[in-house]
C-alpha atoms as a PDB file:
ATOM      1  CA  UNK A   1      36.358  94.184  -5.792  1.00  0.00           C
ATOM      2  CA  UNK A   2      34.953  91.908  -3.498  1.00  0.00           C
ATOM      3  CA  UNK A   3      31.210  91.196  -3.816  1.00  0.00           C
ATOM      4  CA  UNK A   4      29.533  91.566  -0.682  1.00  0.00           C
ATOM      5  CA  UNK A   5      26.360  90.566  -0.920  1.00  0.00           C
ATOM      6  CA  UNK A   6      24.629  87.973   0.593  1.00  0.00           C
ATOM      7  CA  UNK A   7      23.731  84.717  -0.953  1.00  0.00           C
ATOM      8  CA  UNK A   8      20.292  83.126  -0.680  1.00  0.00           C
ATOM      9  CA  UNK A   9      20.559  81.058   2.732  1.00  0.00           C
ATOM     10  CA  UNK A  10      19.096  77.825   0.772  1.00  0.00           C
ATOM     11  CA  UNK A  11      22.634  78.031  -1.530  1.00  0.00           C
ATOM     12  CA  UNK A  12      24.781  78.578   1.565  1.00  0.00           C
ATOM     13  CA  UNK A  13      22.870  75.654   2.997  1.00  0.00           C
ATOM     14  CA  UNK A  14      23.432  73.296  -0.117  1.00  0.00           C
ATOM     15  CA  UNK A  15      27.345  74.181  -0.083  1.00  0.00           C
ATOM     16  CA  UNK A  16      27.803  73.390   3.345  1.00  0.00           C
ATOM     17  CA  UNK A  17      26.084  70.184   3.030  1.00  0.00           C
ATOM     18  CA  UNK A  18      28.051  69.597   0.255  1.00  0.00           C
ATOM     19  CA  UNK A  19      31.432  70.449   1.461  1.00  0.00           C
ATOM     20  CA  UNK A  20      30.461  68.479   4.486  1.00  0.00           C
ATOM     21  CA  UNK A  21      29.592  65.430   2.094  1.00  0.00           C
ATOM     22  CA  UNK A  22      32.739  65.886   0.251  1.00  0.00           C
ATOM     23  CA  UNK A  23      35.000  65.940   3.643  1.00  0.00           C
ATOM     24  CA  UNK A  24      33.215  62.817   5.304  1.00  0.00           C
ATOM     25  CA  UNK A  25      33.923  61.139   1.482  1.00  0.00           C
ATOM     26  CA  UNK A  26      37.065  62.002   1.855  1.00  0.00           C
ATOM     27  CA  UNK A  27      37.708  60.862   5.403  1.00  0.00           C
ATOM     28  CA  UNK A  28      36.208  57.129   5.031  1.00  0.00           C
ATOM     29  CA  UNK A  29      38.015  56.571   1.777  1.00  0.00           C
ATOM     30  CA  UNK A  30      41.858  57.698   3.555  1.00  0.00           C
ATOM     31  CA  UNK A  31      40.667  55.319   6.694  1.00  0.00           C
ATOM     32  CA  UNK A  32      39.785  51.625   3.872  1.00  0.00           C
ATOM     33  CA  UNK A  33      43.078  50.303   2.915  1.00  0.00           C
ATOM     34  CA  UNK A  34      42.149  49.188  -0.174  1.00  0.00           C
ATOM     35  CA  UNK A  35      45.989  48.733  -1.633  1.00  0.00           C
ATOM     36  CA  UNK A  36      45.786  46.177   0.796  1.00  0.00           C
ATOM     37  CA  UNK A  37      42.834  44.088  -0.189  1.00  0.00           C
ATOM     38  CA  UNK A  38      42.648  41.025  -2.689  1.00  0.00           C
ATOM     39  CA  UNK A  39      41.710  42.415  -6.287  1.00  0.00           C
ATOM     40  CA  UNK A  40      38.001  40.653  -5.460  1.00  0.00           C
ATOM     41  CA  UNK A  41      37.658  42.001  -1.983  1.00  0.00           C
ATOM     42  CA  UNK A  42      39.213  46.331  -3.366  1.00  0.00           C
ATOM     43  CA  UNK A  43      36.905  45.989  -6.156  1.00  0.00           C
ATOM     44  CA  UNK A  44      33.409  44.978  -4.355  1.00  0.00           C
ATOM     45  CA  UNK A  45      34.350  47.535  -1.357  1.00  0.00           C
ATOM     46  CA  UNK A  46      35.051  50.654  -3.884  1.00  0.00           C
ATOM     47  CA  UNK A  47      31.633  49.903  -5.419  1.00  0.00           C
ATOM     48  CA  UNK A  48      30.162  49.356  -1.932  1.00  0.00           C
ATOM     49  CA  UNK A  49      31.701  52.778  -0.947  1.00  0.00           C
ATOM     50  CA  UNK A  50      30.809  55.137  -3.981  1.00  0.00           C
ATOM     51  CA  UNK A  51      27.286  53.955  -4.236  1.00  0.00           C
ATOM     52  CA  UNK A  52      26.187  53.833  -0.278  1.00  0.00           C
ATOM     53  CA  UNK A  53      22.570  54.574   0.492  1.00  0.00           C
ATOM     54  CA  UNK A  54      23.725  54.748   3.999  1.00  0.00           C
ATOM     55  CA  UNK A  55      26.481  55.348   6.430  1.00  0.00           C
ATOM     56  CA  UNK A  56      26.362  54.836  10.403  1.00  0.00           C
ATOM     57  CA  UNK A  57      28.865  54.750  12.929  1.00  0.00           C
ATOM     58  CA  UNK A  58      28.753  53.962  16.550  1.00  0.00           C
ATOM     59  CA  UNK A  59      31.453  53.653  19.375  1.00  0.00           C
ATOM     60  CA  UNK A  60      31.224  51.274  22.584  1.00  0.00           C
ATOM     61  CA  UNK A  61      31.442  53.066  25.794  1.00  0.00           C
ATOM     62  CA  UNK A  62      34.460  51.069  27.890  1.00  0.00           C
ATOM     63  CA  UNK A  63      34.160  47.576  28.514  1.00  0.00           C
ATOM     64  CA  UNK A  64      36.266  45.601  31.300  1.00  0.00           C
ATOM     65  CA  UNK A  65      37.014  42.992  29.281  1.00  0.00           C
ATOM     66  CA  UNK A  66      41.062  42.149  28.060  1.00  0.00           C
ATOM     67  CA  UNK A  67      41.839  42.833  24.412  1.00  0.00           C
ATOM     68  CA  UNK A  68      43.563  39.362  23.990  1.00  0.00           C
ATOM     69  CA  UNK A  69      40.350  37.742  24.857  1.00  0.00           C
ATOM     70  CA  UNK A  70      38.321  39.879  22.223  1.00  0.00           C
ATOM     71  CA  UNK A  71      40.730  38.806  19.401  1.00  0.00           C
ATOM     72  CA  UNK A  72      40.707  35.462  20.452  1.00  0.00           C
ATOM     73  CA  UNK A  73      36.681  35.262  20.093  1.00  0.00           C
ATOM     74  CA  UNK A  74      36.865  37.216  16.717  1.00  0.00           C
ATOM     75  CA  UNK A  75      38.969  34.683  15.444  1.00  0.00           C
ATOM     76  CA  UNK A  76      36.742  31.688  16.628  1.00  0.00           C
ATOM     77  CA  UNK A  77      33.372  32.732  15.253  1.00  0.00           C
ATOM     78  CA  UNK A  78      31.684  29.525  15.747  1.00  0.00           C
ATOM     79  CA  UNK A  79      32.628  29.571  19.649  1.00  0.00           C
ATOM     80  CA  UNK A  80      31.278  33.097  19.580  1.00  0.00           C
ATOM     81  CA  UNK A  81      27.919  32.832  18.465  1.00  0.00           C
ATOM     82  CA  UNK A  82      27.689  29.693  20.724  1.00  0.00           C
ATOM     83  CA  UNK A  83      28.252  31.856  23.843  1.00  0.00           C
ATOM     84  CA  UNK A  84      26.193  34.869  21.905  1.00  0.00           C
ATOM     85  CA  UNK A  85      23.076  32.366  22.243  1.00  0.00           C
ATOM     86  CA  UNK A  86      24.284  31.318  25.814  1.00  0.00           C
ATOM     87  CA  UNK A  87      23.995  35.107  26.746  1.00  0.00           C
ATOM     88  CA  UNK A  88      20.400  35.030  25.102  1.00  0.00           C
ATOM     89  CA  UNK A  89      21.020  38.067  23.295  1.00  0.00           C
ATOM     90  CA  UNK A  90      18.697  38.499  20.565  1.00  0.00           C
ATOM     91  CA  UNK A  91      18.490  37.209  17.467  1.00  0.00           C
ATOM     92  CA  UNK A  92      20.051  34.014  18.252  1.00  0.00           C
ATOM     93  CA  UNK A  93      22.697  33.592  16.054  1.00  0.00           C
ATOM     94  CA  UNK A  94      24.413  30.795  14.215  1.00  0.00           C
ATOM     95  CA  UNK A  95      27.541  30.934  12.829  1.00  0.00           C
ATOM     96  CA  UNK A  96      28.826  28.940  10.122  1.00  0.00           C
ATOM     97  CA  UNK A  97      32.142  28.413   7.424  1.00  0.00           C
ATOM     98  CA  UNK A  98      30.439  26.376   4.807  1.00  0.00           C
ATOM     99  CA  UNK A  99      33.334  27.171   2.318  1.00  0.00           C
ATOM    100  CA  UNK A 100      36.203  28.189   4.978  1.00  0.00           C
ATOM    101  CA  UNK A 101      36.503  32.094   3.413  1.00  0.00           C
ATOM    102  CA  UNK A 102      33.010  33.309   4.067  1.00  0.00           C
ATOM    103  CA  UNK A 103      30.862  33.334   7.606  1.00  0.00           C
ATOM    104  CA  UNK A 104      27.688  32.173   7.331  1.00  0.00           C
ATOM    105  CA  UNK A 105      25.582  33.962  10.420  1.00  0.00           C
ATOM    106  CA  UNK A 106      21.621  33.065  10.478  1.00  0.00           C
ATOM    107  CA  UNK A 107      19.183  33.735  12.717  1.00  0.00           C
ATOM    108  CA  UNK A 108      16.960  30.633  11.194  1.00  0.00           C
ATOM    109  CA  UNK A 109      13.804  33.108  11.174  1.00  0.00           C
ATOM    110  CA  UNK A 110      14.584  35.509   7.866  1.00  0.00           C
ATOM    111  CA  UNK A 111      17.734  37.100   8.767  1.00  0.00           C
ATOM    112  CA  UNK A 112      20.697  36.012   7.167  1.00  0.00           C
ATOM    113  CA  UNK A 113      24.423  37.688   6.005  1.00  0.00           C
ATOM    114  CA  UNK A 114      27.266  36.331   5.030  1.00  0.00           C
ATOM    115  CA  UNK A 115      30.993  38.206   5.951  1.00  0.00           C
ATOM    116  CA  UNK A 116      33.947  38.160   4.673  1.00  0.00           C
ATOM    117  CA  UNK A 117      37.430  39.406   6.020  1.00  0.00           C
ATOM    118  CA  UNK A 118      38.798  41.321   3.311  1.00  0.00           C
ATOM    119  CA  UNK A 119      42.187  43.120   5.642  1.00  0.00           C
ATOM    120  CA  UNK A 120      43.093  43.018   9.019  1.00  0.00           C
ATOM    121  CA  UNK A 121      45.631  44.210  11.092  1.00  0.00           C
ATOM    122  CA  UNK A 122      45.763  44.679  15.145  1.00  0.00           C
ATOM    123  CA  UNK A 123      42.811  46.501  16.159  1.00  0.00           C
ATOM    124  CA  UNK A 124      41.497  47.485  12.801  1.00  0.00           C
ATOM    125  CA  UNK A 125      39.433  44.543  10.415  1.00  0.00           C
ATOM    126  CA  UNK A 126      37.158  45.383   7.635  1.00  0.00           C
ATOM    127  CA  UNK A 127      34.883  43.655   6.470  1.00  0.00           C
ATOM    128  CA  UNK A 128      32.788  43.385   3.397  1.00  0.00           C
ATOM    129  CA  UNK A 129      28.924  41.820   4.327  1.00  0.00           C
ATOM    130  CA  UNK A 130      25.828  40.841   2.015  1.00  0.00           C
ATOM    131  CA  UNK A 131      22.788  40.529   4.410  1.00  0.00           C
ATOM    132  CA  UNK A 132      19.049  39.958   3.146  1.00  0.00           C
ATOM    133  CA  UNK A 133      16.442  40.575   5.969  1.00  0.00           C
ATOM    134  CA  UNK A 134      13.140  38.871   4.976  1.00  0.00           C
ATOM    135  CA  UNK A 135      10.023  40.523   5.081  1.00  0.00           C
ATOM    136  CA  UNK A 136       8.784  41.339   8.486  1.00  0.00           C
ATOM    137  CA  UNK A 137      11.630  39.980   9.912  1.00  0.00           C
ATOM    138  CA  UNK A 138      12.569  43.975  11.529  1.00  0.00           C
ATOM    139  CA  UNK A 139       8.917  45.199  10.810  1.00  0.00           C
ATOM    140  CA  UNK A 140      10.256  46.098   6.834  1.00  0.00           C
ATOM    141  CA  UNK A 141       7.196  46.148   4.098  1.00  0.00           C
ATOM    142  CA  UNK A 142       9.151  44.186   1.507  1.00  0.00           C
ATOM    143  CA  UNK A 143      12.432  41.710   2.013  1.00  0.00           C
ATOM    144  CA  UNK A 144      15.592  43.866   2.083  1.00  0.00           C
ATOM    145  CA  UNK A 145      19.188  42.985   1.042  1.00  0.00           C
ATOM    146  CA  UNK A 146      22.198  45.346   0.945  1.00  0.00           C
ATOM    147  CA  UNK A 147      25.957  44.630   0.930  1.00  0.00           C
ATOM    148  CA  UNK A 148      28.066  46.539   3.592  1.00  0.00           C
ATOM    149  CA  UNK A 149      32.131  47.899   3.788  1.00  0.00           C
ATOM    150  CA  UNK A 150      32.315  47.844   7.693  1.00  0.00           C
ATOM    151  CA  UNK A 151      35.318  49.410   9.897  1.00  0.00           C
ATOM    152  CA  UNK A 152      35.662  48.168  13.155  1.00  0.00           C
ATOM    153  CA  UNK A 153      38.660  49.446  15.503  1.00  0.00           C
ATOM    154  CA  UNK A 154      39.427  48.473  18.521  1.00  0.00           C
ATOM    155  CA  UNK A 155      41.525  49.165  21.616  1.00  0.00           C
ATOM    156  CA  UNK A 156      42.189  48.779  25.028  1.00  0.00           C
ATOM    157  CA  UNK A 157      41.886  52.043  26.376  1.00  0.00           C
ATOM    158  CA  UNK A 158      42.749  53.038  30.292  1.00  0.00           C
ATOM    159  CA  UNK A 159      39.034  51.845  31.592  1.00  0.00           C
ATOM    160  CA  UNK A 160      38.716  49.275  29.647  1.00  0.00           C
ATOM    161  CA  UNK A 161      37.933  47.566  25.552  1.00  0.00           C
ATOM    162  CA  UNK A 162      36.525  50.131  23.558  1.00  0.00           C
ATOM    163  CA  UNK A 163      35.445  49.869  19.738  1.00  0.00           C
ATOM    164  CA  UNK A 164      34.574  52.195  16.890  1.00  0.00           C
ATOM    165  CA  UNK A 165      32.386  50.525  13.821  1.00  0.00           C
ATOM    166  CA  UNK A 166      31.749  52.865  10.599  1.00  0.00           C
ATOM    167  CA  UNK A 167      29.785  51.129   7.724  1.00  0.00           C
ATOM    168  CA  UNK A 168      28.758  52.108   4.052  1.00  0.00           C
ATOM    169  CA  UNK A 169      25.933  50.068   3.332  1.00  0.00           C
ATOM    170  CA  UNK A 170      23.867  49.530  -0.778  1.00  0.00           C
ATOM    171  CA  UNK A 171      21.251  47.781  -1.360  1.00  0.00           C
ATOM    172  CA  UNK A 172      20.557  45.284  -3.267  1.00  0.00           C
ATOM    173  CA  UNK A 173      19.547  46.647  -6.629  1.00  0.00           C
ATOM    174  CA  UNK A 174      18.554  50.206  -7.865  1.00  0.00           C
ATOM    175  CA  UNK A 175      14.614  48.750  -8.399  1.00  0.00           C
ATOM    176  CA  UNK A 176      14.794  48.356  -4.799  1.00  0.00           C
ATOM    177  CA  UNK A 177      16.425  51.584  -3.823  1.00  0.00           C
ATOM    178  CA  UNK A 178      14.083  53.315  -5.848  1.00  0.00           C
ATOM    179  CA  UNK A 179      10.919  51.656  -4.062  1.00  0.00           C
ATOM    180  CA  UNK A 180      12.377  51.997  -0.409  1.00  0.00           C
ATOM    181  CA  UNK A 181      12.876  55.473  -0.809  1.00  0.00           C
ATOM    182  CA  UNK A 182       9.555  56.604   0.920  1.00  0.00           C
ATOM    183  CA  UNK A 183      11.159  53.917   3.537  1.00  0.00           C
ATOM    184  CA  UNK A 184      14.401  55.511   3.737  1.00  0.00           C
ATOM    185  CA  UNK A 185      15.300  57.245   6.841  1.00  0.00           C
ATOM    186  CA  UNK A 186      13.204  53.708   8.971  1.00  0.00           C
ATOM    187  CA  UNK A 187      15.198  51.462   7.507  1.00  0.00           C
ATOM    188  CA  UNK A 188      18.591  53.982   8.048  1.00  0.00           C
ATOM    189  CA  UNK A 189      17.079  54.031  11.786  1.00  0.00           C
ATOM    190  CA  UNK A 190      16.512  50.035  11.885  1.00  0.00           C
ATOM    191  CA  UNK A 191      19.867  49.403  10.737  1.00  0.00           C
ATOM    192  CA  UNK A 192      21.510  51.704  13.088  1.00  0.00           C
ATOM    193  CA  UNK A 193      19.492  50.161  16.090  1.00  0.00           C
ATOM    194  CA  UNK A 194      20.975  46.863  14.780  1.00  0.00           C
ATOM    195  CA  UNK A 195      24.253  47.547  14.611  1.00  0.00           C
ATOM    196  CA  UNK A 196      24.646  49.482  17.821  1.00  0.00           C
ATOM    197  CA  UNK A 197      23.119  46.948  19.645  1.00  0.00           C
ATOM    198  CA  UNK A 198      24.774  44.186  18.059  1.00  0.00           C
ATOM    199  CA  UNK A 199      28.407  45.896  18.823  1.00  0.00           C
ATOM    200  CA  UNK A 200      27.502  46.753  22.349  1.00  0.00           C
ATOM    201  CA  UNK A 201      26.284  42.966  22.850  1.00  0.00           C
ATOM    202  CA  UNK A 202      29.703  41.877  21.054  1.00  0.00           C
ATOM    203  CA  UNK A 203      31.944  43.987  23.908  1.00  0.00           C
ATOM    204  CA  UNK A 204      29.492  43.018  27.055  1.00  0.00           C
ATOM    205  CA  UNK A 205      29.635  39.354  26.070  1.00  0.00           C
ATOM    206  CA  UNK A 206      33.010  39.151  26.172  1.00  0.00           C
ATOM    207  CA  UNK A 207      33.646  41.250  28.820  1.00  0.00           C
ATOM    208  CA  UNK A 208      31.048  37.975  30.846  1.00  0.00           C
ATOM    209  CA  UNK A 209      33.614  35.299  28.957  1.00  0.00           C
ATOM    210  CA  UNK A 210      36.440  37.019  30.614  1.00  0.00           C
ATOM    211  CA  UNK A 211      34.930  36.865  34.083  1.00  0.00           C
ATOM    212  CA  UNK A 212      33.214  33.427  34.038  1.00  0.00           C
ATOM    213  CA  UNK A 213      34.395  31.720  31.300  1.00  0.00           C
ATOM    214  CA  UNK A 214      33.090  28.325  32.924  1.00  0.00           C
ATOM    215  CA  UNK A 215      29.752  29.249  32.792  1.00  0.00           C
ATOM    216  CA  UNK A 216      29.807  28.420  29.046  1.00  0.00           C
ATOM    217  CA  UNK A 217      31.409  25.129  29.044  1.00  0.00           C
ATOM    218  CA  UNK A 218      27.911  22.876  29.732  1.00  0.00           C
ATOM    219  CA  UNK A 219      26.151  24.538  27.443  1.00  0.00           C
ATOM    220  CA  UNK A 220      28.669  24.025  24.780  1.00  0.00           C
ATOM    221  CA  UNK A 221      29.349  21.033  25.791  1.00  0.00           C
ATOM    222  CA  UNK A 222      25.490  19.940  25.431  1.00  0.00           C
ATOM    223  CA  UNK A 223      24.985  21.750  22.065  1.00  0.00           C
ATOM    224  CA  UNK A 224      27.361  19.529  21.117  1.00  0.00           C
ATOM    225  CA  UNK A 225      28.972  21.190  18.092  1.00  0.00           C
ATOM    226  CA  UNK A 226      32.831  20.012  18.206  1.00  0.00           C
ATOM    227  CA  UNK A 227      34.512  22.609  16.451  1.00  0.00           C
ATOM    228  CA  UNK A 228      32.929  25.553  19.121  1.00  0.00           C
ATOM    229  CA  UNK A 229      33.651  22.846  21.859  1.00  0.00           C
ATOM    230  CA  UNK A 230      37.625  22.819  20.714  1.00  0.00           C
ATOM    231  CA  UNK A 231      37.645  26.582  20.078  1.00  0.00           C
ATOM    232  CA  UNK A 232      36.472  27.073  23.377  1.00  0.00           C
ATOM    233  CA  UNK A 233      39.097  24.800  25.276  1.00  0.00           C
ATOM    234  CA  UNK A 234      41.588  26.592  22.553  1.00  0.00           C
ATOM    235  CA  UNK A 235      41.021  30.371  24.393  1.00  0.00           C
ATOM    236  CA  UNK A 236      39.979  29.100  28.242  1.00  0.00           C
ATOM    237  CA  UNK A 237      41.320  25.972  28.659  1.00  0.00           C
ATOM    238  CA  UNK A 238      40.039  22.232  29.070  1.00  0.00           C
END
């Protein structure tokens, strides 16, 4: 015989939430290839994955902006940030490849990350990110660091460059995620902000590149920094 009676709502509640836990688990570890990573980069992302204090995705409504051109500024970070600062999009960011496998981006006033391109394949890169904000830098009480899996597709879709970005973000240490916890769902909401607005930013500013790629050739040109200055002629031409 089948029991009928109802269960207390709180343990229906609890399943659900964790049967919905358990699916979204499931879902973000069939989407990371990690067969396909380095040993370094499958190990640091598994950790990064099983232990996340926070996950966040966001999608990029369409963008008229051509695909090549987007791959062609993902692969040229340097020239990137350069027109990122051109566009006075804030922070302004600096990109650098001090050791030719990791990006350097800092924002020179307490916001710093470095990223690293652990697999990649057309339309789909994931990378792995340690970021430390400094305090006050984004309003936070204390400084903040956390290491990040991100997902970030991309496609050309029939109106236009679209993009879908899923992270899994830890911090730093458990001392740390034990003291931010009264802090927990501002700097989940901070971080969102962040990342939204940094991926829209990403699609409009190269959706302006496409259109008047010109416009960014003085500037570059009086910055002065001769690797975004060849990058730039590489993608639009001298």
């Amino acid at each position: 015989m089948f029991n009928t009676g109802e269960r207390p709502s709180g343990t229906i509640g609890l399943a659900a939430r964790l049967a919905g836990l358990l699916i979204l688990s499931t879902l973000g570890w069939a989407q990371l290839p990690f067969n396909q990573m380095n040993p370094e980069h499958r190990a640091l992302a598994q950790t990064i994955f099983q232990k996340a204090d926070f996950t966040f995705e966001t999608q990029t409504p369409p963008t008229r902006v051509r695909l090549a051109v987007m791959e062609k500024l993902f692969d040229r970070p340097r020239l990137a940030a350069a027109m990122w600062r051109h566009c006075q999009f804030v922070p302004s960011l600096f990109a650098n490849e001090p050791q030719g496998e990791k990006l350097v981006i800092d924002d020179a006033h307490g916001l710093r990350g470095s990223l690293a391109l652990a697999y990649r394949q057309p339309g789909l890169r994931v990378y792995l990110i340690e970021g430390r904000v400094e305090t006050g830098r984004m309003n936070n009480p204390f400084p903040v660091g956390a290491k990040m899996v991100v997902i970030y597709r991309y496609w050309e879709g029939p109106k236009g460059f679209e993009s879908h970005l899923q992270t899994w973000t830890t911090l730093d240490s458990a001392l740390l995620a034990f003291l931010s916890k009264p802090w927990r769902k501002y700097i989940q909401r901070r971080q969102q902000e962040f990342i939204a607005y940094i991926n829209f930013n990403i699609a409009q500013g190269g959706a302006f590149a496409d259109l008047h790629p010109l416009e960014f050739r003085a500037p570059l040109r009086q910055e002065g920094d001769p690797i975004a200055i060849r990058q730039f002629d590489e993608v639009f031409g001298k």
